[in-house]
PDB file of N, CA and C in Angstrom:
ATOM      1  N   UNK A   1       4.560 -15.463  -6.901  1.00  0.00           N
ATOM      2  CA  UNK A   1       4.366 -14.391  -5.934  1.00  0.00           C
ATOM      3  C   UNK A   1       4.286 -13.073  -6.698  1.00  0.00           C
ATOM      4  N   UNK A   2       3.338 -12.302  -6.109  1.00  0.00           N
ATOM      5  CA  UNK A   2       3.181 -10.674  -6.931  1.00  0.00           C
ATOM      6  C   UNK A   2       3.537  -9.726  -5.827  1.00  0.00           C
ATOM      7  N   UNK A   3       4.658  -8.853  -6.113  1.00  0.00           N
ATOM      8  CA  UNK A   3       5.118  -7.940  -5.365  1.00  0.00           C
ATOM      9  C   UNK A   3       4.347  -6.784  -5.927  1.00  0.00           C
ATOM     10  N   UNK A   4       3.745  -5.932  -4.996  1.00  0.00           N
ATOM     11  CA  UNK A   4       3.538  -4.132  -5.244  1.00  0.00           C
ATOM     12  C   UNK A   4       4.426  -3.349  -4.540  1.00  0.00           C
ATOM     13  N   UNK A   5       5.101  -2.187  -5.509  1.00  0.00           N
ATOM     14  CA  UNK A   5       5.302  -1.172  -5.118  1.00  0.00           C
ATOM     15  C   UNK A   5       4.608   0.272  -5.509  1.00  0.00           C
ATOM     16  N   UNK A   6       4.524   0.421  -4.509  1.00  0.00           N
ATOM     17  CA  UNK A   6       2.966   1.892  -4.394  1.00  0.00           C
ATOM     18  C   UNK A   6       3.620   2.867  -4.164  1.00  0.00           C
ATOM     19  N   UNK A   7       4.268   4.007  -4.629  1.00  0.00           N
ATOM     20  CA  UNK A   7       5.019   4.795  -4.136  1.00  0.00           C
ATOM     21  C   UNK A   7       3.625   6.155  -4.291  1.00  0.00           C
ATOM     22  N   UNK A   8       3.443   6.797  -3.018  1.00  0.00           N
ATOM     23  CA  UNK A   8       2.944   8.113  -2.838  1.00  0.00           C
ATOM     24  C   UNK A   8       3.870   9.042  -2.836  1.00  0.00           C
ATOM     25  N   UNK A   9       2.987  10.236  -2.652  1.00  0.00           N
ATOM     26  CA  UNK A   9       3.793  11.843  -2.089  1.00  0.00           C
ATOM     27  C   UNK A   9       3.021  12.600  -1.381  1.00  0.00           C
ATOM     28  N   UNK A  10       3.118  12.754   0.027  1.00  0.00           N
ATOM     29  CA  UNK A  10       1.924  12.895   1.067  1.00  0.00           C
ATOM     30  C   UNK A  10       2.279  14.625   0.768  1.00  0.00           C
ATOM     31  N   UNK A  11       0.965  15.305   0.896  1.00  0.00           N
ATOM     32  CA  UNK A  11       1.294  17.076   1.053  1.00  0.00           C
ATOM     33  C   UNK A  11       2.027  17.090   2.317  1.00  0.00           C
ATOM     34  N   UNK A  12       3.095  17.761   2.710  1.00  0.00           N
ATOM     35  CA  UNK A  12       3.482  18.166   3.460  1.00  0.00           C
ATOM     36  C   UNK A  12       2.266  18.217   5.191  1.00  0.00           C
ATOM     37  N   UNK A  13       1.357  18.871   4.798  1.00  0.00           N
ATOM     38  CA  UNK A  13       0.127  19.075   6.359  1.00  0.00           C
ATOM     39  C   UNK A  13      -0.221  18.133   6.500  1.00  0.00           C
ATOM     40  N   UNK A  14      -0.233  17.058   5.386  1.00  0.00           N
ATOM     41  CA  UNK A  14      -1.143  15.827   6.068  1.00  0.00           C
ATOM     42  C   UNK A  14      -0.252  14.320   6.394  1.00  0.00           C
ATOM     43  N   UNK A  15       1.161  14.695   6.635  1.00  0.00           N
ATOM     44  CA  UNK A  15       1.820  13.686   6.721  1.00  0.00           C
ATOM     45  C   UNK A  15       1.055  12.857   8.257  1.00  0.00           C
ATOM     46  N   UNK A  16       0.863  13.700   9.001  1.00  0.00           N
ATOM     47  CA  UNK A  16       0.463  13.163  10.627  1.00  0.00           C
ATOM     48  C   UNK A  16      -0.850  12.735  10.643  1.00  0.00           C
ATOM     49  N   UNK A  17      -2.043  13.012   9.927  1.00  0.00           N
ATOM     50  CA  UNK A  17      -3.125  12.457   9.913  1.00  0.00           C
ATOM     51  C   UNK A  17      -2.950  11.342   8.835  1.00  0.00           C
ATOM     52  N   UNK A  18      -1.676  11.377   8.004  1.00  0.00           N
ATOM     53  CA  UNK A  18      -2.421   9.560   7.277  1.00  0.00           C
ATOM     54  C   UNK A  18      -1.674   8.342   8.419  1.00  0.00           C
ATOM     55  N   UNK A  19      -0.982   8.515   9.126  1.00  0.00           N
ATOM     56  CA  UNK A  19      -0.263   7.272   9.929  1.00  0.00           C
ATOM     57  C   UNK A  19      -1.689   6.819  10.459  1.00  0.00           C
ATOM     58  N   UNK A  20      -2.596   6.922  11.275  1.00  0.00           N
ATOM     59  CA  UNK A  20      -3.362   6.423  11.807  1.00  0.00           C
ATOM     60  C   UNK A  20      -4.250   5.327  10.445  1.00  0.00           C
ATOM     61  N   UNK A  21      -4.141   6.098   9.637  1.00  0.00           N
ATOM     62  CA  UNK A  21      -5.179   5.168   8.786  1.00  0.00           C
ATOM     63  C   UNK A  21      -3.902   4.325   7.633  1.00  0.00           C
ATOM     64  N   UNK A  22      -2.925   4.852   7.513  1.00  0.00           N
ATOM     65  CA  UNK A  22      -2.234   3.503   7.485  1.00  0.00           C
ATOM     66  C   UNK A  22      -1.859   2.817   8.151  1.00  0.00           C
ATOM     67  N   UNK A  23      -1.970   2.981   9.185  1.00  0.00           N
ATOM     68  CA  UNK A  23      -1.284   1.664  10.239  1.00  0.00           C
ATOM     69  C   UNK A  23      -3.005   0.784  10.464  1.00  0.00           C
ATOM     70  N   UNK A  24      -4.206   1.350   9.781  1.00  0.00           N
ATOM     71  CA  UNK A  24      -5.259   0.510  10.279  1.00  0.00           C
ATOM     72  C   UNK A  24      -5.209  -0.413   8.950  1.00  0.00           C
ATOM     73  N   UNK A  25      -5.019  -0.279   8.167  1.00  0.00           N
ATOM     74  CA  UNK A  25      -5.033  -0.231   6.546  1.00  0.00           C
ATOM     75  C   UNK A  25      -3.673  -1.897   6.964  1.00  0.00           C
ATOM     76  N   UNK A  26      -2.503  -1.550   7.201  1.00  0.00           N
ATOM     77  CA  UNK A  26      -1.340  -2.228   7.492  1.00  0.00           C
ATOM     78  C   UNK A  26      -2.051  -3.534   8.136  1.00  0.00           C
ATOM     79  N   UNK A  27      -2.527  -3.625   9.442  1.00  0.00           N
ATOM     80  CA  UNK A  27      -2.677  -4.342  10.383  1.00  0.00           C
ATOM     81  C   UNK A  27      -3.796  -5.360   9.962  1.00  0.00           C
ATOM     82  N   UNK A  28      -4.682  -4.613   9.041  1.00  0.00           N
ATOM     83  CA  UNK A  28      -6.216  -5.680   8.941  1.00  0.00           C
ATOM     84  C   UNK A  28      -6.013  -6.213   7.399  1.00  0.00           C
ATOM     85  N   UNK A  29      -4.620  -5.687   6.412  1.00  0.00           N
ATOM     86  CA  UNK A  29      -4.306  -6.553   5.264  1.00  0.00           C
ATOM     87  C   UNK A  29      -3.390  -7.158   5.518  1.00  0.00           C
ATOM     88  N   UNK A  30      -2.579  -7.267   6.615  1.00  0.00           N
ATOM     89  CA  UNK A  30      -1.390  -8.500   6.884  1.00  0.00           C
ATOM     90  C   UNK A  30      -2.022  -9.853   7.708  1.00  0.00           C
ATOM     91  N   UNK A  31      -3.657  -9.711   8.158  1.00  0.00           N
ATOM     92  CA  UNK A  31      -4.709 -10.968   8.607  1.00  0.00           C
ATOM     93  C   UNK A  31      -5.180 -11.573   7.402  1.00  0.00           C
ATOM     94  N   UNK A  32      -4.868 -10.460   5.973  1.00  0.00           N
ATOM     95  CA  UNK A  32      -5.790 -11.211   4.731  1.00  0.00           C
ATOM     96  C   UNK A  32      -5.070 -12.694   4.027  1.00  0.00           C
ATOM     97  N   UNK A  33      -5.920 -13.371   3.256  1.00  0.00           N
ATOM     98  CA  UNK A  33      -5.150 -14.906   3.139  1.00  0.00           C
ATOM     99  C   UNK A  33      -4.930 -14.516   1.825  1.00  0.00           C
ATOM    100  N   UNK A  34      -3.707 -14.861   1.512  1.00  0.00           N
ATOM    101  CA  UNK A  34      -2.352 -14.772   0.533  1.00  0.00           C
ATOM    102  C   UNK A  34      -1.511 -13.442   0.910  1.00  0.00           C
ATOM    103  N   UNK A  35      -2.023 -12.712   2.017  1.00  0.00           N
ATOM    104  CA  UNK A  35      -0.954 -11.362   1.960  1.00  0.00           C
ATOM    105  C   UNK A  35       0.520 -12.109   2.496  1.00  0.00           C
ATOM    106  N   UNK A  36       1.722 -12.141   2.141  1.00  0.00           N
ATOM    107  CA  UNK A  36       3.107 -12.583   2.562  1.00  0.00           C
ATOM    108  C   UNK A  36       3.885 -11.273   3.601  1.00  0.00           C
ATOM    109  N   UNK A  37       3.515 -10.295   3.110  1.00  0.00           N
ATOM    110  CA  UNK A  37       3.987  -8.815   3.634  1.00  0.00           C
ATOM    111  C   UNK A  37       3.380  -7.877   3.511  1.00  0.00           C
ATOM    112  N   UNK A  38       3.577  -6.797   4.418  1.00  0.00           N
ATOM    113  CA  UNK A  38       2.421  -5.533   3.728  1.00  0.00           C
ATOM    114  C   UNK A  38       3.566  -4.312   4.246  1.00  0.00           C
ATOM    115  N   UNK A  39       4.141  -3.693   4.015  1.00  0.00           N
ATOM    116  CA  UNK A  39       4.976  -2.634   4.654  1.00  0.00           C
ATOM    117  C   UNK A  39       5.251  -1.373   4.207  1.00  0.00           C
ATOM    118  N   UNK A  40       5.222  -0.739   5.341  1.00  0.00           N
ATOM    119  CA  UNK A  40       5.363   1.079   4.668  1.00  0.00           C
ATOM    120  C   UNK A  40       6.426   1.431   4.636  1.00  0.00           C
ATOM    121  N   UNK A  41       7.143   1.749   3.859  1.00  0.00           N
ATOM    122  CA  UNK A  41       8.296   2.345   4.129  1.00  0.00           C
ATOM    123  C   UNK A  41       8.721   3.602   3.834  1.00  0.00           C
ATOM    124  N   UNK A  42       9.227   4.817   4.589  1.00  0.00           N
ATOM    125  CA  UNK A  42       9.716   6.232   4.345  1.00  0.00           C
ATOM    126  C   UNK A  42      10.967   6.323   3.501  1.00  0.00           C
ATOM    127  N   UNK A  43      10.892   7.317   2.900  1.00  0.00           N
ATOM    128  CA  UNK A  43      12.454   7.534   1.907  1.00  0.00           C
ATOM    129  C   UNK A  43      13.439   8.465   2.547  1.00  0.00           C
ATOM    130  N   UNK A  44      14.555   8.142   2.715  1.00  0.00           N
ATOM    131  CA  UNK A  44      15.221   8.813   3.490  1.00  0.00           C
ATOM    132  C   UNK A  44      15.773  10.424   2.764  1.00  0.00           C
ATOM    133  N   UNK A  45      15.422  10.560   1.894  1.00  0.00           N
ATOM    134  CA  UNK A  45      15.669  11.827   1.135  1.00  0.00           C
ATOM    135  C   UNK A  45      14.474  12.440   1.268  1.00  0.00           C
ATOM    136  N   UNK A  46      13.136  11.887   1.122  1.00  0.00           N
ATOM    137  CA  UNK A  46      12.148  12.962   1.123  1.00  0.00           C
ATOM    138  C   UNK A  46      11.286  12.260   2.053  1.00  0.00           C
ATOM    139  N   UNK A  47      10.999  13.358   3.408  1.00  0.00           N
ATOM    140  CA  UNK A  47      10.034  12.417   4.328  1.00  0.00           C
ATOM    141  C   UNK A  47       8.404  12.587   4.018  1.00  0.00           C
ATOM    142  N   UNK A  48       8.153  12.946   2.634  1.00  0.00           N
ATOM    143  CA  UNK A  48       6.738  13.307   2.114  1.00  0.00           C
ATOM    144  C   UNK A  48       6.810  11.823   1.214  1.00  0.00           C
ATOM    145  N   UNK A  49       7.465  11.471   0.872  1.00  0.00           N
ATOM    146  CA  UNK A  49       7.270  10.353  -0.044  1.00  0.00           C
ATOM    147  C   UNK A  49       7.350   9.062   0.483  1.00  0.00           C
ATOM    148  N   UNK A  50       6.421   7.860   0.373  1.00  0.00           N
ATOM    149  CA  UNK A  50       5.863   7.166   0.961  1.00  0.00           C
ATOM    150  C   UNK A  50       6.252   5.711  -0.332  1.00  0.00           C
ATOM    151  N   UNK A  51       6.556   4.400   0.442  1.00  0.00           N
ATOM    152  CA  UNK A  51       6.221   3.347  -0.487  1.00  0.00           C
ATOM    153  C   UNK A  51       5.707   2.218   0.360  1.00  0.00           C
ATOM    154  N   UNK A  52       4.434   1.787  -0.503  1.00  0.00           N
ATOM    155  CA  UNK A  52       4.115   0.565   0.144  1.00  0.00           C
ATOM    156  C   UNK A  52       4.484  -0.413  -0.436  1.00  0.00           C
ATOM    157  N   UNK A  53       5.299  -1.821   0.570  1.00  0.00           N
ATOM    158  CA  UNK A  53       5.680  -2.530  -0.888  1.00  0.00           C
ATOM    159  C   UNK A  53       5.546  -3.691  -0.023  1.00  0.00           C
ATOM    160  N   UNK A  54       4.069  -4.250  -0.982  1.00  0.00           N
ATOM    161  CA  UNK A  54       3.882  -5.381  -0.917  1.00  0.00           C
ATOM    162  C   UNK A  54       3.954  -7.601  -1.057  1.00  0.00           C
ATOM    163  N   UNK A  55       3.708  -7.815  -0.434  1.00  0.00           N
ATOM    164  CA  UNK A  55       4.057  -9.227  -1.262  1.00  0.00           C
ATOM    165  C   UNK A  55       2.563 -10.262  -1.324  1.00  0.00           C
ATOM    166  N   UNK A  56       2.282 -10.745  -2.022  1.00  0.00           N
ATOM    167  CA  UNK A  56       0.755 -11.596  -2.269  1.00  0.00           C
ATOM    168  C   UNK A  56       1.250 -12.901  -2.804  1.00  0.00           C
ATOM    169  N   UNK A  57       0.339 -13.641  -2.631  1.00  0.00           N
ATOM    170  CA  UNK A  57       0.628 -15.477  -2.795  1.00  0.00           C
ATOM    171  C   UNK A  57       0.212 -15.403  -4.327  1.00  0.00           C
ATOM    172  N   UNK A  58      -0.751 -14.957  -4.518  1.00  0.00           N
ATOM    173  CA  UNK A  58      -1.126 -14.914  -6.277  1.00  0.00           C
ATOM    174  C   UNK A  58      -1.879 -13.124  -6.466  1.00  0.00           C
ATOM    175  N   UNK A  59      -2.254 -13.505  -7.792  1.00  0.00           N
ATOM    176  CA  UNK A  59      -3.116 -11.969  -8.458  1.00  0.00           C
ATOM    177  C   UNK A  59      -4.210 -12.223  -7.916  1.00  0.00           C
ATOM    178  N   UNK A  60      -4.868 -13.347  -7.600  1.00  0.00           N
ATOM    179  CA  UNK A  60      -5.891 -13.185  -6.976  1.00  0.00           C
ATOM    180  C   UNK A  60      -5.983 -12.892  -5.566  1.00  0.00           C
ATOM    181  N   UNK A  61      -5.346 -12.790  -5.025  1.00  0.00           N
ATOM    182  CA  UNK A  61      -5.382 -12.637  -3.409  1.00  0.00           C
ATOM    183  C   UNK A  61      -4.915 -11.088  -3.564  1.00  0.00           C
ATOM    184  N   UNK A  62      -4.057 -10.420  -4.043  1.00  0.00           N
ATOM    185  CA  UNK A  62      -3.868  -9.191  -4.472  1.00  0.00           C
ATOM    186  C   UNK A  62      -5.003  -8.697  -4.472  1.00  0.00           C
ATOM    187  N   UNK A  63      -6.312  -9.139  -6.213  1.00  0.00           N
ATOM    188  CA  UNK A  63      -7.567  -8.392  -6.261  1.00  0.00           C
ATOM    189  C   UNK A  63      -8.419  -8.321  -5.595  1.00  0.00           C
ATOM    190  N   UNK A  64      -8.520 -10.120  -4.603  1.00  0.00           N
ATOM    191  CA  UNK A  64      -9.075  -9.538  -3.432  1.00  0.00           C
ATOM    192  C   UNK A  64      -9.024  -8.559  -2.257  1.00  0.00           C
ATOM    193  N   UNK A  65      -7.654  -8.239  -2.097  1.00  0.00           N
ATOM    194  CA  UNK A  65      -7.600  -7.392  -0.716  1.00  0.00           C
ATOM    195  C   UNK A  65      -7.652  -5.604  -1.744  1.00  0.00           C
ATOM    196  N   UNK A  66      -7.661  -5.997  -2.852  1.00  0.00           N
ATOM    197  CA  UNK A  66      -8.467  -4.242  -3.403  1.00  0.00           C
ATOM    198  C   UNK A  66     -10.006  -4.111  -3.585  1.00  0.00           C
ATOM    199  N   UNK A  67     -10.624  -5.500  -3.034  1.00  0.00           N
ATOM    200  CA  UNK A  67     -12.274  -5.083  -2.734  1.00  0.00           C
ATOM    201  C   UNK A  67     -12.622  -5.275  -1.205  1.00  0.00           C
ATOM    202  N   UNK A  68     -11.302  -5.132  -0.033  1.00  0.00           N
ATOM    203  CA  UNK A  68     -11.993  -5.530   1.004  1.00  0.00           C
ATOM    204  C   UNK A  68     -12.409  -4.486   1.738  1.00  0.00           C
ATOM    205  N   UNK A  69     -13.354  -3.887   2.670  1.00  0.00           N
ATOM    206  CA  UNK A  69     -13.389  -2.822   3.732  1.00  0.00           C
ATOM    207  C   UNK A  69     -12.546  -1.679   3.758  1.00  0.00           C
ATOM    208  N   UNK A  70     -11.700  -2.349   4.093  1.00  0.00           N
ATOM    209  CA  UNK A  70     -10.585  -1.204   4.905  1.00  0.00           C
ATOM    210  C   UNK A  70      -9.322  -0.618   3.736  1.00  0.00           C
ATOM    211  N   UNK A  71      -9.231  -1.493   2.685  1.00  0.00           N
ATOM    212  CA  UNK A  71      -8.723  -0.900   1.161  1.00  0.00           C
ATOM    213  C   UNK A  71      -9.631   0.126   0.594  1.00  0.00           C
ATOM    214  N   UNK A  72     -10.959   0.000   0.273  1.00  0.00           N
ATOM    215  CA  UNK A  72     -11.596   1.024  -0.114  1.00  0.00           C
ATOM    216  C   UNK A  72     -11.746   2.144   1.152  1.00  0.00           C
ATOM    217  N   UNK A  73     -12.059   1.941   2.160  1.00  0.00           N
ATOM    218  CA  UNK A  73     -12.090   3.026   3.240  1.00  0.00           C
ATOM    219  C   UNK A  73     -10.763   3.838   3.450  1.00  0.00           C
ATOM    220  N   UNK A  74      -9.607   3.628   2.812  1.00  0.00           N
ATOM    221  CA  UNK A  74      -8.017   3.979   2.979  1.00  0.00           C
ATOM    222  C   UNK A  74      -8.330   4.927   1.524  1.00  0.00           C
ATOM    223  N   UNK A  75      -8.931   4.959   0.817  1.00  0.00           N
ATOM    224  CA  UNK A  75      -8.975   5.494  -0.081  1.00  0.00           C
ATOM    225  C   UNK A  75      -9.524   6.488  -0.186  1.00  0.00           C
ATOM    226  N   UNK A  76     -10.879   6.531   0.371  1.00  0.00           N
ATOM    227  CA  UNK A  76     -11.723   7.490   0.917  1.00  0.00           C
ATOM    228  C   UNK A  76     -11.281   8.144   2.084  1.00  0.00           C
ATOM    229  N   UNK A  77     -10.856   8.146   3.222  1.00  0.00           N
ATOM    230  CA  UNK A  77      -9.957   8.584   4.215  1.00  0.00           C
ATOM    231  C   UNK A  77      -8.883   9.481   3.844  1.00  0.00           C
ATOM    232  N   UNK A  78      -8.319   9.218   2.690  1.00  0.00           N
ATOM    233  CA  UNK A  78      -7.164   9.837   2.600  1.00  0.00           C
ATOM    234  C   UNK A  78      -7.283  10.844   0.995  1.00  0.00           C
ATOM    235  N   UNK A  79      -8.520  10.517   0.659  1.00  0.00           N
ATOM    236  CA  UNK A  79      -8.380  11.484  -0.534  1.00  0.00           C
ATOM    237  C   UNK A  79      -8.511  12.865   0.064  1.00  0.00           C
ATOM    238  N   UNK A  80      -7.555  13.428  -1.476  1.00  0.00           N
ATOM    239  CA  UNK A  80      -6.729  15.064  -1.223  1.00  0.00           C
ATOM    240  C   UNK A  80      -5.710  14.938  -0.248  1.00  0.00           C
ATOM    241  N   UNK A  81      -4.886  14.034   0.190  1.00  0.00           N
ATOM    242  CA  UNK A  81      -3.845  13.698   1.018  1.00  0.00           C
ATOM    243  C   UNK A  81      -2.484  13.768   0.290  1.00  0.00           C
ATOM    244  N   UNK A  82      -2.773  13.421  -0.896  1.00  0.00           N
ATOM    245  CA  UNK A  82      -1.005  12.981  -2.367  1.00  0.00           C
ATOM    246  C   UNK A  82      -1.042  14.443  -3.049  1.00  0.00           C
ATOM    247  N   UNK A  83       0.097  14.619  -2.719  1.00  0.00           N
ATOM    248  CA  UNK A  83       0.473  15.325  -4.361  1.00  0.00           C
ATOM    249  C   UNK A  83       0.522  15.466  -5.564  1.00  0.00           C
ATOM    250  N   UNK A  84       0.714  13.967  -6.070  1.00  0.00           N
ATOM    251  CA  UNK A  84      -0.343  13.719  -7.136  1.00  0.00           C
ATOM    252  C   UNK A  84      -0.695  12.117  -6.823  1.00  0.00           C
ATOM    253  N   UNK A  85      -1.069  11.871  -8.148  1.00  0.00           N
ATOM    254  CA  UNK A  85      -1.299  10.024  -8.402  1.00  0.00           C
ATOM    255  C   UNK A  85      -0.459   9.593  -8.016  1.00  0.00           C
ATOM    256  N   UNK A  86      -1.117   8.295  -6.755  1.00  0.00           N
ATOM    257  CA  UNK A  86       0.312   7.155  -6.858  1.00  0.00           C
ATOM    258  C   UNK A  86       0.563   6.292  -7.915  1.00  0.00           C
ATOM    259  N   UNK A  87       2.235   6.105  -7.572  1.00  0.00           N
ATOM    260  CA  UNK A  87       2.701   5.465  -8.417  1.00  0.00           C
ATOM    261  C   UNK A  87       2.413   4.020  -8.611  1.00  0.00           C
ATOM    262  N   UNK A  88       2.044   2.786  -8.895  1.00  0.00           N
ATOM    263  CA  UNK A  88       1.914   1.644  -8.577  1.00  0.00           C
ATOM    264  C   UNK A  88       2.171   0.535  -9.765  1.00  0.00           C
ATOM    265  N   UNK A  89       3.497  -0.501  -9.464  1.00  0.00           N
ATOM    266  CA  UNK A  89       4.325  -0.808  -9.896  1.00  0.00           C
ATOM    267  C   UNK A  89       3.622  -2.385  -9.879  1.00  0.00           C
ATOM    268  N   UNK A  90       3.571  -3.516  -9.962  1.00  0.00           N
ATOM    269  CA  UNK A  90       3.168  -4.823 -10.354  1.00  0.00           C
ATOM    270  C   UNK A  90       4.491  -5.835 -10.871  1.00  0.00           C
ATOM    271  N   UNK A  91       4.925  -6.586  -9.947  1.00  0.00           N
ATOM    272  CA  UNK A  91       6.174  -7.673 -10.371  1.00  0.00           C
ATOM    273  C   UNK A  91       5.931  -9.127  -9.716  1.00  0.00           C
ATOM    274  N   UNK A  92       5.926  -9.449 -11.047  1.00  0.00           N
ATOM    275  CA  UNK A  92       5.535 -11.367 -10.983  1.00  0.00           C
ATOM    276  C   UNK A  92       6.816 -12.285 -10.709  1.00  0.00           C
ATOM    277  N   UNK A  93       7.014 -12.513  -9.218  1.00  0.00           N
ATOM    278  CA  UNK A  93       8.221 -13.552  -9.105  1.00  0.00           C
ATOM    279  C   UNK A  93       8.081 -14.537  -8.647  1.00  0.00           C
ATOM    280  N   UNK A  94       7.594 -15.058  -9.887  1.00  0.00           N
ATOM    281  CA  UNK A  94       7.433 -16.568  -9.579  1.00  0.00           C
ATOM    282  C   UNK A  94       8.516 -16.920 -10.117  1.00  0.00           C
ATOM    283  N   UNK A  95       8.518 -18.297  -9.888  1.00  0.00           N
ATOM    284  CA  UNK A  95       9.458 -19.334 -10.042  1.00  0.00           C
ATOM    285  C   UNK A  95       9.247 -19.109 -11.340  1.00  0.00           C
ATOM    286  N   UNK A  96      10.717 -19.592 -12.388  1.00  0.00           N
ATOM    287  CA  UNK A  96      10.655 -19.609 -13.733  1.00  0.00           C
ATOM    288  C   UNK A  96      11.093 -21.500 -13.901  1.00  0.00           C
ATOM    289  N   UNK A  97       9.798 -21.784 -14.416  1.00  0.00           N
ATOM    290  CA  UNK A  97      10.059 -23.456 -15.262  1.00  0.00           C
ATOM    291  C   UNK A  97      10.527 -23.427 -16.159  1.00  0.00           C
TER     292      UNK A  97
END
C-alpha cells in the first residue's frame, strides 16, 4: 500500500473557493480502482494549511489517478491558490517478507 501526504498552505482569500473543487477532486478519486482513501484534512493550529492524505493499492494506481480528468483540472482550478509549493510526502507500507 502507498500512502500520500500532500500538505498545502491555502492564501488566506482563497480558503472558500478551493472547498468546492476539492470536494469534486475528493468524490470522483475515491470511485478510482486502487484508491483505499482519499481525505482532507484541516490543521487545528493553522486553518490555511491543508493535508491530503491518501491511501492507494499500488504505485500504479497512485500514477494513474495523477493522469485522470479531474487531478489535472484540480490543478488548473486552483493555481495561485498556495502559498507556496505543496509539500508531498510518498510511504510504502507494505507488508515486510
Amino acid at each position: 500500500m502507498i500512502i500520500v501526504m500532500a500538505t498545502m498552505v491555502v492564501k488566506p482569500e482563497k480558503k472558500g473557493a478551493l472547498i468546492p473543487f476539492t470536494l469534486e477532486l475528493i468524490l470522483k478519486t475515491r470511485d478510482e480502482k486502487g484508491c483505499i482513501s482519499y481525505e482532507l484534512l484541516d490543521s487545528t493550529e493553522n486553518d490555511c494549511r491543508k493535508i491530503f492524505v491518501e491511501r492507494w493499492e499500488t504505485m500504479e494506481a497512485l500514477n494513474a489517478h495523477m493522469k485522470t480528468d479531474h487531478f489535472i483540472n484540480f490543478g488548473k482550478k486552483t493555481e495561485g491558490f498556495f502559498a507556496k509549493a505543496m509539500d508531498i510526502k510518498l510511504y510504502d507500507a507494505s507488508e515486510i517478507k
